[in-house]
N, C-alpha and C. Protein backbone atom coordinates (compact mmCIF):
# COMPACT_ATOMS: atom_id res chain seq x y z
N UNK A 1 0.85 -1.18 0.00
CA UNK A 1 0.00 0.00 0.00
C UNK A 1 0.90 1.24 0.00
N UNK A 2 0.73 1.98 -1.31
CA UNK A 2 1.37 3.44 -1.15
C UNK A 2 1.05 4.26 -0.11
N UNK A 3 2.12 5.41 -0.05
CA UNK A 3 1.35 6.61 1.41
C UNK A 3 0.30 7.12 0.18
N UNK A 4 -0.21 7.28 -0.99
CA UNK A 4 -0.55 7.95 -1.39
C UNK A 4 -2.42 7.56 -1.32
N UNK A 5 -2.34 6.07 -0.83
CA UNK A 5 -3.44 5.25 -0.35
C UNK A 5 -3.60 5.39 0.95
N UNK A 6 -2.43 5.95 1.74
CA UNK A 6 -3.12 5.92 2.88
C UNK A 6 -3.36 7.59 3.51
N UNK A 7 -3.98 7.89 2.76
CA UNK A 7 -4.02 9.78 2.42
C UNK A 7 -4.98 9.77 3.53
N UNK A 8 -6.45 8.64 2.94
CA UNK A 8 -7.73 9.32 3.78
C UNK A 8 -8.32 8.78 4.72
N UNK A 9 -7.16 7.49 5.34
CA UNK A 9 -6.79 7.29 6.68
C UNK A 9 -5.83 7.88 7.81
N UNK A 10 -5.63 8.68 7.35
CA UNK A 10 -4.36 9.53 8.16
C UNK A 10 -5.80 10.59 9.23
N UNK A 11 -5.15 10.99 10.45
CA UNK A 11 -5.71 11.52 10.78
C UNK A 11 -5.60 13.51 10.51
N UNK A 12 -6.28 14.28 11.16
CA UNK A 12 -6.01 15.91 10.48
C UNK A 12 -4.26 16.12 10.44
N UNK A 13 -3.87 15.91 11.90
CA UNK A 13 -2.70 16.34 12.81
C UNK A 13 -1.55 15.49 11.82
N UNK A 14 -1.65 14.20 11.55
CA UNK A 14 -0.81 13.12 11.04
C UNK A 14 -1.06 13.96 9.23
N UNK A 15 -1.55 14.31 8.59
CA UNK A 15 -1.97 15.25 7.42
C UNK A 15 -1.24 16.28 7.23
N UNK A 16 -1.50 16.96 8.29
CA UNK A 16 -1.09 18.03 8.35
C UNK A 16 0.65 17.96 8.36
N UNK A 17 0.87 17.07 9.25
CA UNK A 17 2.48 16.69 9.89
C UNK A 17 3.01 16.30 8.06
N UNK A 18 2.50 15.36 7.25
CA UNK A 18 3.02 14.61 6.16
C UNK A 18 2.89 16.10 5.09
N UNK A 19 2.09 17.01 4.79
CA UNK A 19 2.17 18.04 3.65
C UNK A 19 3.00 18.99 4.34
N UNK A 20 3.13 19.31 5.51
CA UNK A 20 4.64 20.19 5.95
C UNK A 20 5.72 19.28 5.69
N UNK A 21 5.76 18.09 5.96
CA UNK A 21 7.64 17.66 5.99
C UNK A 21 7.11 17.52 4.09
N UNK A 22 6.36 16.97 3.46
CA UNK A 22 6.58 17.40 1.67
C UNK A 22 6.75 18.34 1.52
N UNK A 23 6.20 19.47 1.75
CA UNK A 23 7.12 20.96 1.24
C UNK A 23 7.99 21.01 1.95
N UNK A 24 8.64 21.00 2.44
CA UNK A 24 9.61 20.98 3.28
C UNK A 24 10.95 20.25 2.49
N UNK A 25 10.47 18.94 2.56
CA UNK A 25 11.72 18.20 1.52
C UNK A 25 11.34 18.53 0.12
N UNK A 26 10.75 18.71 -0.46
CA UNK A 26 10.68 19.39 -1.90
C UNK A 26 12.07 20.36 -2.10
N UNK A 27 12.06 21.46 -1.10
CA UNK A 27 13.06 22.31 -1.44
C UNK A 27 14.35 21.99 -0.52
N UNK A 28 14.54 21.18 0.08
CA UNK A 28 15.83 21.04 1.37
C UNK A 28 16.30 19.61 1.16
N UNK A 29 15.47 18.77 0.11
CA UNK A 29 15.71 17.03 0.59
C UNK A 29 16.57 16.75 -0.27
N UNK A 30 16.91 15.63 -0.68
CA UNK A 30 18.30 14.79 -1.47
C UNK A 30 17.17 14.71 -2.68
N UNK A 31 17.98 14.69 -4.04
CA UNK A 31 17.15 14.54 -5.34
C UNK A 31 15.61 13.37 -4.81
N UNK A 32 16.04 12.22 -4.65
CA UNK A 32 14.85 11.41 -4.21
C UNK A 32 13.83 11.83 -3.45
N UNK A 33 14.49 12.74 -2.75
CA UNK A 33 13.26 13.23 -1.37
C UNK A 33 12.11 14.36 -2.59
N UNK A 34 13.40 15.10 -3.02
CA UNK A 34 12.43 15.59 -3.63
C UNK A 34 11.76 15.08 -4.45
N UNK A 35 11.64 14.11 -5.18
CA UNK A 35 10.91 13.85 -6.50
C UNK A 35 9.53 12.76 -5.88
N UNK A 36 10.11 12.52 -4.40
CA UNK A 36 8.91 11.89 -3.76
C UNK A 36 8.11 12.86 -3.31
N UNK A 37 8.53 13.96 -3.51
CA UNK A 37 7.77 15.08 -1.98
C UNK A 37 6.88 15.55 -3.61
N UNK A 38 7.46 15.76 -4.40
CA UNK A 38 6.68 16.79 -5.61
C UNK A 38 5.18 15.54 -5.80
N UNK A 39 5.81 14.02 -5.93
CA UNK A 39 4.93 12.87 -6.23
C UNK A 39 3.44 12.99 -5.53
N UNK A 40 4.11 13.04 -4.00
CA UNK A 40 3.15 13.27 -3.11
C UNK A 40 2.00 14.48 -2.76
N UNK A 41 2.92 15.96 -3.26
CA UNK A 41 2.32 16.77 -2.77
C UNK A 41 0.62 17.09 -3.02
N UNK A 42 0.60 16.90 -4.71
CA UNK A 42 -0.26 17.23 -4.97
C UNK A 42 -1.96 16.62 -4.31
N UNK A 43 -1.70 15.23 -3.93
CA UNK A 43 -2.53 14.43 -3.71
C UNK A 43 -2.81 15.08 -1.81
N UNK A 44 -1.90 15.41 -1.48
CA UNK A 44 -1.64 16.04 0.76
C UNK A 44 -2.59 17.13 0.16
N UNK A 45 -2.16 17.98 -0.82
CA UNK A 45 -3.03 19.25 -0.41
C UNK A 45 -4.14 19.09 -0.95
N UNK A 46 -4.69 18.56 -2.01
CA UNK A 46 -6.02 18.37 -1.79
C UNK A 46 -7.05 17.11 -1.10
N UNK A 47 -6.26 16.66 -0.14
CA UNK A 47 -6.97 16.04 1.07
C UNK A 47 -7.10 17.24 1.72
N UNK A 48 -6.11 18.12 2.25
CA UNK A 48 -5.88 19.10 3.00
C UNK A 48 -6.72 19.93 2.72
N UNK A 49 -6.96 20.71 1.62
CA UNK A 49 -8.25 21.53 0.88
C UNK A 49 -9.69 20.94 1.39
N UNK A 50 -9.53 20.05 1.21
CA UNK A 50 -11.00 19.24 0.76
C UNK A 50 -11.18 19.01 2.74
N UNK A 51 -10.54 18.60 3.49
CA UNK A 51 -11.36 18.61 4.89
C UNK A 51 -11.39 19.69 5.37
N UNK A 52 -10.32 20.65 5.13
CA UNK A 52 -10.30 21.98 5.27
C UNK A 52 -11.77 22.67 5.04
N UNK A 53 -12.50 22.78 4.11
CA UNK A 53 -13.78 22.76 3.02
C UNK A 53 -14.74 22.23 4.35
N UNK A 54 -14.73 21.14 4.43
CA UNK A 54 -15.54 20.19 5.62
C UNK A 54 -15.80 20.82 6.55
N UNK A 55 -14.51 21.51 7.15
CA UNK A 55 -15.00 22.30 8.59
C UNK A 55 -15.34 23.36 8.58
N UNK A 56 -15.02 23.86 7.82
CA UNK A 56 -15.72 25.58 7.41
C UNK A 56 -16.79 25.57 7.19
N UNK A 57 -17.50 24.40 6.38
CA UNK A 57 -19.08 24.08 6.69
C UNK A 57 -19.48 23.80 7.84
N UNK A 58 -18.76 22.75 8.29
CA UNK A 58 -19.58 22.67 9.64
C UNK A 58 -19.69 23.44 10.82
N UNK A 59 -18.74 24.81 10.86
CA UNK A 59 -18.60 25.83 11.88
C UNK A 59 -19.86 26.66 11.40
N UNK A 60 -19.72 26.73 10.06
CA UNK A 60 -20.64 28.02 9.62
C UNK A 60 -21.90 26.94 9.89
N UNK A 61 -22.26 25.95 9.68
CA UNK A 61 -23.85 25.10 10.18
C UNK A 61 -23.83 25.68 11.24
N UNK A 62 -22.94 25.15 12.36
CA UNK A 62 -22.91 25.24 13.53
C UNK A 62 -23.45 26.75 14.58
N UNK A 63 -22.58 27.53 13.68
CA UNK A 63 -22.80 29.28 14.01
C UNK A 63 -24.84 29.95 13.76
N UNK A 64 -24.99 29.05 12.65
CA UNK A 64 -25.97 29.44 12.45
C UNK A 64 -27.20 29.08 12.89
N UNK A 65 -26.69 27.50 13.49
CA UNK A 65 -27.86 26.80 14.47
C UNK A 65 -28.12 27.66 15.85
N UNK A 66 -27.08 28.23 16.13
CA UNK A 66 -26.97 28.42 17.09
C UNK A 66 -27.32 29.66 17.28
N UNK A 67 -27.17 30.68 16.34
CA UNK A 67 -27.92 32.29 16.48
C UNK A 67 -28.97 32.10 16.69
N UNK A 68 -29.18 33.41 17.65
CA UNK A 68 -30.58 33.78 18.32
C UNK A 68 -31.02 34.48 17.25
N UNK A 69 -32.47 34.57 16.73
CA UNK A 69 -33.33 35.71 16.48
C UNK A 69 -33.63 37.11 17.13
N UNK A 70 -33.26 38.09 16.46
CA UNK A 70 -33.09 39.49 17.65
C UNK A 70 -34.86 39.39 17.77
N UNK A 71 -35.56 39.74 19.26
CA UNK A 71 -36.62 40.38 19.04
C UNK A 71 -36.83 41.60 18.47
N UNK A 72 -38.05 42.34 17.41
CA UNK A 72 -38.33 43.29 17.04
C UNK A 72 -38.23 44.17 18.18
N UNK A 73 -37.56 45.63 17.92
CA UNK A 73 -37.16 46.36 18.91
C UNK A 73 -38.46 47.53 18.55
N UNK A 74 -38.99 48.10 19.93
CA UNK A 74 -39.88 48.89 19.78
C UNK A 74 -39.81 49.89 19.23
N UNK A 75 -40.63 51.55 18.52
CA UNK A 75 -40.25 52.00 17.94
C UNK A 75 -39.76 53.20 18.82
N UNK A 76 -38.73 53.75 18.25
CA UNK A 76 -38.40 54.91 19.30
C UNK A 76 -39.27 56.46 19.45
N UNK A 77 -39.55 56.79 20.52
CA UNK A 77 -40.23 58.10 20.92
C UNK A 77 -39.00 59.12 20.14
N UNK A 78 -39.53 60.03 19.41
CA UNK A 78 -38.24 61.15 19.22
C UNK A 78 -39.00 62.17 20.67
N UNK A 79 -37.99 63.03 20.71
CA UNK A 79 -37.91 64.07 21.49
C UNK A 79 -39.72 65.02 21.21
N UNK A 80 -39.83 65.22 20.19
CA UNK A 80 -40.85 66.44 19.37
C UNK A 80 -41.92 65.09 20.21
N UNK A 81 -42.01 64.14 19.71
CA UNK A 81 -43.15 63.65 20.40
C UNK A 81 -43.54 63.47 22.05
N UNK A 82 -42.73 62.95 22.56
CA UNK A 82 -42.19 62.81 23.87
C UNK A 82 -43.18 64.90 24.41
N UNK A 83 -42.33 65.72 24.02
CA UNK A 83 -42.84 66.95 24.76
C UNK A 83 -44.11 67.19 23.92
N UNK A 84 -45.23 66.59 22.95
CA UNK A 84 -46.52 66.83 22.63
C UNK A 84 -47.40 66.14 23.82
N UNK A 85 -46.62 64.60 23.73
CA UNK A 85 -47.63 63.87 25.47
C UNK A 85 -47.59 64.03 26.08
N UNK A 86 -46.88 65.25 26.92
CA UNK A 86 -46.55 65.47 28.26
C UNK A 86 -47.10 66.53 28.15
């Protein structure tokens, strides 16, 4: 089994850890590192994109379950009226 199969068993943190050390060895690693890190990258960041995507939905669900409805606020007295009722 390639790492490239085991993309969408990895957990966020373990994801996250594998597309930093690929960019990482892309530009710093031995010819091999790099030509594995370029192999790999493309496939890390769009796992990375794509759950990334996931939670931004589910915060914004979340945010929105959770807002209150303002009650309608009464209407305000101006001043000119205020000194006609009195």
């Amino acid at each position: 089994m390639s790492l490239i199969e085991k993309i969408p068993d990895l957990t966020d943190a373990s994801l996250k850890n594998l597309l930093d050390n690929a960019r990482r060895l892309e530009t710093a690693g031995t010819v091999k590192q790099r030509a594995d890190a370029a192999e790999l990258l493309p496939a890390l960041e769009a796992a990375f994109a794509a759950r990334r995507v996931i939670k931004l939905e589910a915060a914004a669900e979340k945010r929105g379950a959770t807002r209150k409805v303002a009650a309608p606020k009464a209407p305000r007295k101006t001043k000119a009226k205020v000194a006609v009722e009195a």
